[in-house]
Protein backbone atom coordinates (compact mmCIF):
# COMPACT_ATOMS: atom_id res chain seq x y z
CA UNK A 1 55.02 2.62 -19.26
CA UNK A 2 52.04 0.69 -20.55
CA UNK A 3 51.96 -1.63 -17.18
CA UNK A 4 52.09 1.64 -15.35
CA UNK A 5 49.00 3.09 -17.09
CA UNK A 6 46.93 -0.33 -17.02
CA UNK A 7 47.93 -0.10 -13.38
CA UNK A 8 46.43 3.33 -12.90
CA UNK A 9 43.16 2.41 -15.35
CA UNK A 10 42.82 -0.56 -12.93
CA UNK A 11 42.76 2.08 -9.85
CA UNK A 12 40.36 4.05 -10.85
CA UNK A 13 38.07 1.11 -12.07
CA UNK A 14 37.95 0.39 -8.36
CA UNK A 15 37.30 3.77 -7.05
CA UNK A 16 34.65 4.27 -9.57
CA UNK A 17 32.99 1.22 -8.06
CA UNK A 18 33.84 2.46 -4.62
CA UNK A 19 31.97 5.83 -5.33
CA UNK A 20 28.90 4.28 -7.16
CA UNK A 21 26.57 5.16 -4.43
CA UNK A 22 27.16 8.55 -2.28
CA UNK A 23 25.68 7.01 1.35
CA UNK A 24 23.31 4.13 2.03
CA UNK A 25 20.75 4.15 4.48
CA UNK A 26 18.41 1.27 5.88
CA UNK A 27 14.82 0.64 5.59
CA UNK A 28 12.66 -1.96 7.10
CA UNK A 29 16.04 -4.29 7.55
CA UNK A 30 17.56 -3.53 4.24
CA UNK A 31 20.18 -1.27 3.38
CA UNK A 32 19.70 0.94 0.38
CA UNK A 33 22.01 2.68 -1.60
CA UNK A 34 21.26 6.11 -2.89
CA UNK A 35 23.17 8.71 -5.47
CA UNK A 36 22.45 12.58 -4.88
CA UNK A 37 20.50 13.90 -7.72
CA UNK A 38 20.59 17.55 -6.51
CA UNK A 39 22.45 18.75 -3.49
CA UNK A 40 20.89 22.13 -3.68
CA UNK A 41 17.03 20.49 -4.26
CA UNK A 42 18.07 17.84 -1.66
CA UNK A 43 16.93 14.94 -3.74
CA UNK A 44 18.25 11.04 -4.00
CA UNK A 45 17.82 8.35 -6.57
CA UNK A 46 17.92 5.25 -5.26
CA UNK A 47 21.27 2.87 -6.74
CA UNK A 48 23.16 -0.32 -6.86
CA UNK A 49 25.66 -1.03 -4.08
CA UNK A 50 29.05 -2.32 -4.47
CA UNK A 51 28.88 -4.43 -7.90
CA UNK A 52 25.94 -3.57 -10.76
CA UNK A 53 24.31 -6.54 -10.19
CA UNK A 54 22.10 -8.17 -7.35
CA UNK A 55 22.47 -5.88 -4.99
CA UNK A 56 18.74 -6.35 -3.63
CA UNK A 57 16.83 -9.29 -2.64
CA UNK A 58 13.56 -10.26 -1.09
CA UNK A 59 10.88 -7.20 -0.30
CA UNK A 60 12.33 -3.68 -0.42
CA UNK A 61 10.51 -1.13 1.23
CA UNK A 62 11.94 2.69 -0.52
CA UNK A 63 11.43 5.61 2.03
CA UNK A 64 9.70 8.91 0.54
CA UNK A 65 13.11 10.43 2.33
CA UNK A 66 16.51 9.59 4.04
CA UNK A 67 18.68 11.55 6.22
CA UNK A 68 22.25 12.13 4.88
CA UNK A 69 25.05 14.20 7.31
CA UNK A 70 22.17 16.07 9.32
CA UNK A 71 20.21 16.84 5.50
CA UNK A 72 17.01 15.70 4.14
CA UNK A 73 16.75 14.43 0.95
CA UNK A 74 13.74 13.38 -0.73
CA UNK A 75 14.12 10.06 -2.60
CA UNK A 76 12.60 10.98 -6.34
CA UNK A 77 13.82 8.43 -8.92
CA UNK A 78 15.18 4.59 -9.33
CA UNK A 79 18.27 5.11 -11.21
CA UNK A 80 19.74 3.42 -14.29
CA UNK A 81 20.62 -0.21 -13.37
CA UNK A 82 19.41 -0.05 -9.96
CA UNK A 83 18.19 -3.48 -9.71
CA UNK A 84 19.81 -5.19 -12.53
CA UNK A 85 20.01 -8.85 -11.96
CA UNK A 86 18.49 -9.10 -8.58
CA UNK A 87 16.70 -12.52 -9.13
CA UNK A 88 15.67 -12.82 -5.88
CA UNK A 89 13.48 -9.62 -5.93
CA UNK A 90 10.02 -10.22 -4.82
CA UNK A 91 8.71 -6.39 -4.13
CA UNK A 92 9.35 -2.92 -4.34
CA UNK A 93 6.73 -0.70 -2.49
CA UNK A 94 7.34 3.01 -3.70
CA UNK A 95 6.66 6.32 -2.52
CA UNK A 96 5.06 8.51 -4.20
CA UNK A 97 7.74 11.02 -4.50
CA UNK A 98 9.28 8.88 -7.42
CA UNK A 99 9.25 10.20 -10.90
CA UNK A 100 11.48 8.71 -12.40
CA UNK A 101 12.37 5.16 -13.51
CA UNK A 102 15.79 4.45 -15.12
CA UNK A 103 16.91 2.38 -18.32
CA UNK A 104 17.70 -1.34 -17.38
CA UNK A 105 15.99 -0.16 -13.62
CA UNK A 106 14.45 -3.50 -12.84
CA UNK A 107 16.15 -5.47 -15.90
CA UNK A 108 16.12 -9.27 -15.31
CA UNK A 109 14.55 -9.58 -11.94
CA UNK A 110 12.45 -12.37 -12.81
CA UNK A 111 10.49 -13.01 -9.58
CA UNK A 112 9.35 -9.47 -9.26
CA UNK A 113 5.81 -9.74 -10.74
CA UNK A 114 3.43 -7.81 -8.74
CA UNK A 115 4.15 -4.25 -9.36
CA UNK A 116 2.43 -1.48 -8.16
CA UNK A 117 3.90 2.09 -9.92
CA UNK A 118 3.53 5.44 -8.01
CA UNK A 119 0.94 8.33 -9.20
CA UNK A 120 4.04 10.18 -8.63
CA UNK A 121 5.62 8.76 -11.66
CA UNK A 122 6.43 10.77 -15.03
CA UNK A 123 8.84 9.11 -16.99
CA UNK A 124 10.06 5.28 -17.74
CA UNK A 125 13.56 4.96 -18.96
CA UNK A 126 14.98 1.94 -22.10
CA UNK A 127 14.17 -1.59 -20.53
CA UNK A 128 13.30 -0.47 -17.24
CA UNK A 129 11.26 -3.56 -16.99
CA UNK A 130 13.08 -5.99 -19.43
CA UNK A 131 12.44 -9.79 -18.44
CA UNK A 132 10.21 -9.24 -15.48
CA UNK A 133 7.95 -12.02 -14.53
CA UNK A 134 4.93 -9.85 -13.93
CA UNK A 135 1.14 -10.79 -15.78
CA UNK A 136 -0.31 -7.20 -15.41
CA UNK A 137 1.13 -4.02 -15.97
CA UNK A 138 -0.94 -0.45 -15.23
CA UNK A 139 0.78 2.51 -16.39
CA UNK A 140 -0.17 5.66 -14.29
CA UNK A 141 -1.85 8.80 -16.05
CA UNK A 142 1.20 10.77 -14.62
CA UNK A 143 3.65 9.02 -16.85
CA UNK A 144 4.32 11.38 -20.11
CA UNK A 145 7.90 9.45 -21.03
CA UNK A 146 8.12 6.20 -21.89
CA UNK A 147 11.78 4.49 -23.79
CA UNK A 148 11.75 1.77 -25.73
CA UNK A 149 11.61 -1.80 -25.37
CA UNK A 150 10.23 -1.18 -21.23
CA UNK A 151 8.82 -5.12 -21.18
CA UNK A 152 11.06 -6.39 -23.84
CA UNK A 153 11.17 -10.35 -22.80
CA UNK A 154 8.46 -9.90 -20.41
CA UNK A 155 6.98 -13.21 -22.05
CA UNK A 156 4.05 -13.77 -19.26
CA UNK A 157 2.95 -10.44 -19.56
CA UNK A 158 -0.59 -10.05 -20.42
CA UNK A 159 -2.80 -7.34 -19.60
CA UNK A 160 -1.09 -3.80 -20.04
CA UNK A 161 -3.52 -0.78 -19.32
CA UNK A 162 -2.73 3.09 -19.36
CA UNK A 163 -4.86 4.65 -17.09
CA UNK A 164 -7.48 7.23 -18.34
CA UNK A 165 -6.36 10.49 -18.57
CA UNK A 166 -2.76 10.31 -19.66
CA UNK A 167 -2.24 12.98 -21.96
CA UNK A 168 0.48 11.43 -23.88
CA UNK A 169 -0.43 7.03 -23.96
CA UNK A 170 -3.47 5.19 -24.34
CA UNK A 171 -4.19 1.41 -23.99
CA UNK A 172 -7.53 2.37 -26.30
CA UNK A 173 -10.11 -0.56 -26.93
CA UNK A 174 -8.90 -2.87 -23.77
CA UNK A 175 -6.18 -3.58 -26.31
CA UNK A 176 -2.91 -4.64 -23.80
CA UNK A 177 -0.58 -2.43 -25.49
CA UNK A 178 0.56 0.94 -24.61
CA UNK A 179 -0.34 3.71 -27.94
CA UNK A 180 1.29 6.87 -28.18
CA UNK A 181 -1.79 8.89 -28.97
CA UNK A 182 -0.47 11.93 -30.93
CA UNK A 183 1.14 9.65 -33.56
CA UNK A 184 -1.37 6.48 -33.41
CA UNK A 185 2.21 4.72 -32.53
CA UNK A 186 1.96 0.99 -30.35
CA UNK A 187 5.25 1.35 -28.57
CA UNK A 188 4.93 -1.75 -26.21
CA UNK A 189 2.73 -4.87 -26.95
CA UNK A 190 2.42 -8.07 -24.70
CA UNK A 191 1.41 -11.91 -25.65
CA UNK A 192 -2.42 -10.77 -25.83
CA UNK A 193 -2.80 -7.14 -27.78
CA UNK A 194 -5.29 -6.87 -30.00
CA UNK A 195 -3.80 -3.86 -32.64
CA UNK A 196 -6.76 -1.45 -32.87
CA UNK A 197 -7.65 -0.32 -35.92
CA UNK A 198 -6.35 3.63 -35.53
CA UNK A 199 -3.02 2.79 -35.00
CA UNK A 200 -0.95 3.24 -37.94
CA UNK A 201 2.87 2.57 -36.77
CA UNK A 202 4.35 -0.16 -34.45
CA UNK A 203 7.18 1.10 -32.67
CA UNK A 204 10.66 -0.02 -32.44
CA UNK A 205 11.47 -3.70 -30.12
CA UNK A 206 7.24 -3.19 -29.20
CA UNK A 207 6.92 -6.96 -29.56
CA UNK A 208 10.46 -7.96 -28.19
CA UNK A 209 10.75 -11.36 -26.52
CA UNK A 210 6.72 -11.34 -25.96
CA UNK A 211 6.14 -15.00 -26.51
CA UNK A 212 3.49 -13.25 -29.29
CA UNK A 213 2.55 -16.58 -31.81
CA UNK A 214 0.37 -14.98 -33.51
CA UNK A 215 -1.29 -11.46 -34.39
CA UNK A 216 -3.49 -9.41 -36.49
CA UNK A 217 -2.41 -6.29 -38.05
CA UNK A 218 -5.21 -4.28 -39.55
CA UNK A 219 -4.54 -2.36 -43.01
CA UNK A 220 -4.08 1.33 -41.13
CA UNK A 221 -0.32 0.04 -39.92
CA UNK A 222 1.25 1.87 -42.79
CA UNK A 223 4.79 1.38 -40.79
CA UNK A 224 6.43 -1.68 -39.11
CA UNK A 225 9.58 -0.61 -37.28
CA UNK A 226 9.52 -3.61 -35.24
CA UNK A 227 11.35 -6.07 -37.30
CA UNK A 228 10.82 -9.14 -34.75
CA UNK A 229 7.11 -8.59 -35.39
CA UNK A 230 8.32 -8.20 -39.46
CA UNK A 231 9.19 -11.62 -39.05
CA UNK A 232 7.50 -13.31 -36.67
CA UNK A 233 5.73 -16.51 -37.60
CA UNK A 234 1.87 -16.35 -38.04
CA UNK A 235 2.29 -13.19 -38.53
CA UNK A 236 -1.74 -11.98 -40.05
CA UNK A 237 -2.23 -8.87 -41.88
């Protein structure tokens, strides 16, 4: 009885790796994999192929839409895991019909470090960007979600800048960090932030694998929820 049911658990583990895309399509020489987000809206996320890891390599060029049994779909988010692991990543040029970016999206692709993110672009899901090689980071005005720990391990990152206008982050004072403005919260630091002082909470993971030596926190943090930063070494209040 129990080999029977590890035999049928086994099945579907390989059917639901079979069905983790819905079609594929190619672009510029590479074949992408997409998931339908809405059949009725006629809109695609783009996915990882047959195993969750390094399924893309090199430049990848995503289309603003792909054709799917004689339908139109327009391709609007990068979905959760998309490009985990793919170490060989060197570019992703995106449409801007993207608005969304999922959690672990671009985890770990360590020789992606130019990136360019869509106007289109409202939300940025849990490590979307964890341990990317990338120096300089702009965060579009359109972007009004943002998880946590999005450049955790980014340890070469140093310039982060929310452009002017956002209506929910700043990056006030040229200060490399991304602030959620309502609450005075820094969510997401890098190697060279300079805290500003009208913040008054650092967020959770916000200095996460930064390569961050040493800092100055100025006497309106009244809350630390960061407890790498608690204890990080040359740590200045």
């Amino acid at each position: 009885m129990v080999k029977r049911f590890l035999s049928i658990l086994f099945i579907l583990c390989i059917s639901l790796q079979v069905f983790a895309y819905n079609f594929t399509s190619n672009s510029s020489g590479t074949t992408i994999y997409y998931n339908i987000v809405s059949p009725s809206a006629r809109t695609v996320e783009v996915t990882w192929g047959a195993t969750v890891s390094g399924t893309y390599s090199g430049d990848i060029v995503i289309p603003s839409s792909v054709t799917y049994n004689g339908s139109t779909y327009t391709v609007v988010g990068i979905g959760p895991n998309a490009f985990l692991n793919c170490t060989s990543l060197v570019n992703v040029t995106f449409p801007n019909t993207i608005t969304s970016i999922g959690a672990d999206a671009f985890s770990n692709c360590w020789m992606y470090r130019h990136i360019v993110l869509p106007n289109s672009l409202t939300s940025i899901g849990n490590r979307a960007f964890n341990q990317i090689g990338m120096d300089t980071i702009t965060i579009p005005s359109s972007v009004t979600s943002i998880g946590t720990g999005v450049f955790n391990s980014c340890s070469f990152l140093r310039n982060i800048t929310v452009e002017s206008g956002n209506p929910v982050y700043d990056s006030r004072d040229s200060c490399n960090a991304i602030i959620e403005t309502a609450t005075n919260t820094l969510i997401s630091g890098c190697r060279s932030t300079v805290i500003p002082n009208t913040v008054t909470s650092i967020g959770d993971v916000a200095f996460a694998g930064t390569a961050i030596s040493a800092i100055n926190i100025p006497s309106s943090v009244t809350s630390i929820v960061d407890i790498l930063l608690q204890d990080a070494i040359g740590c200045q209040t």
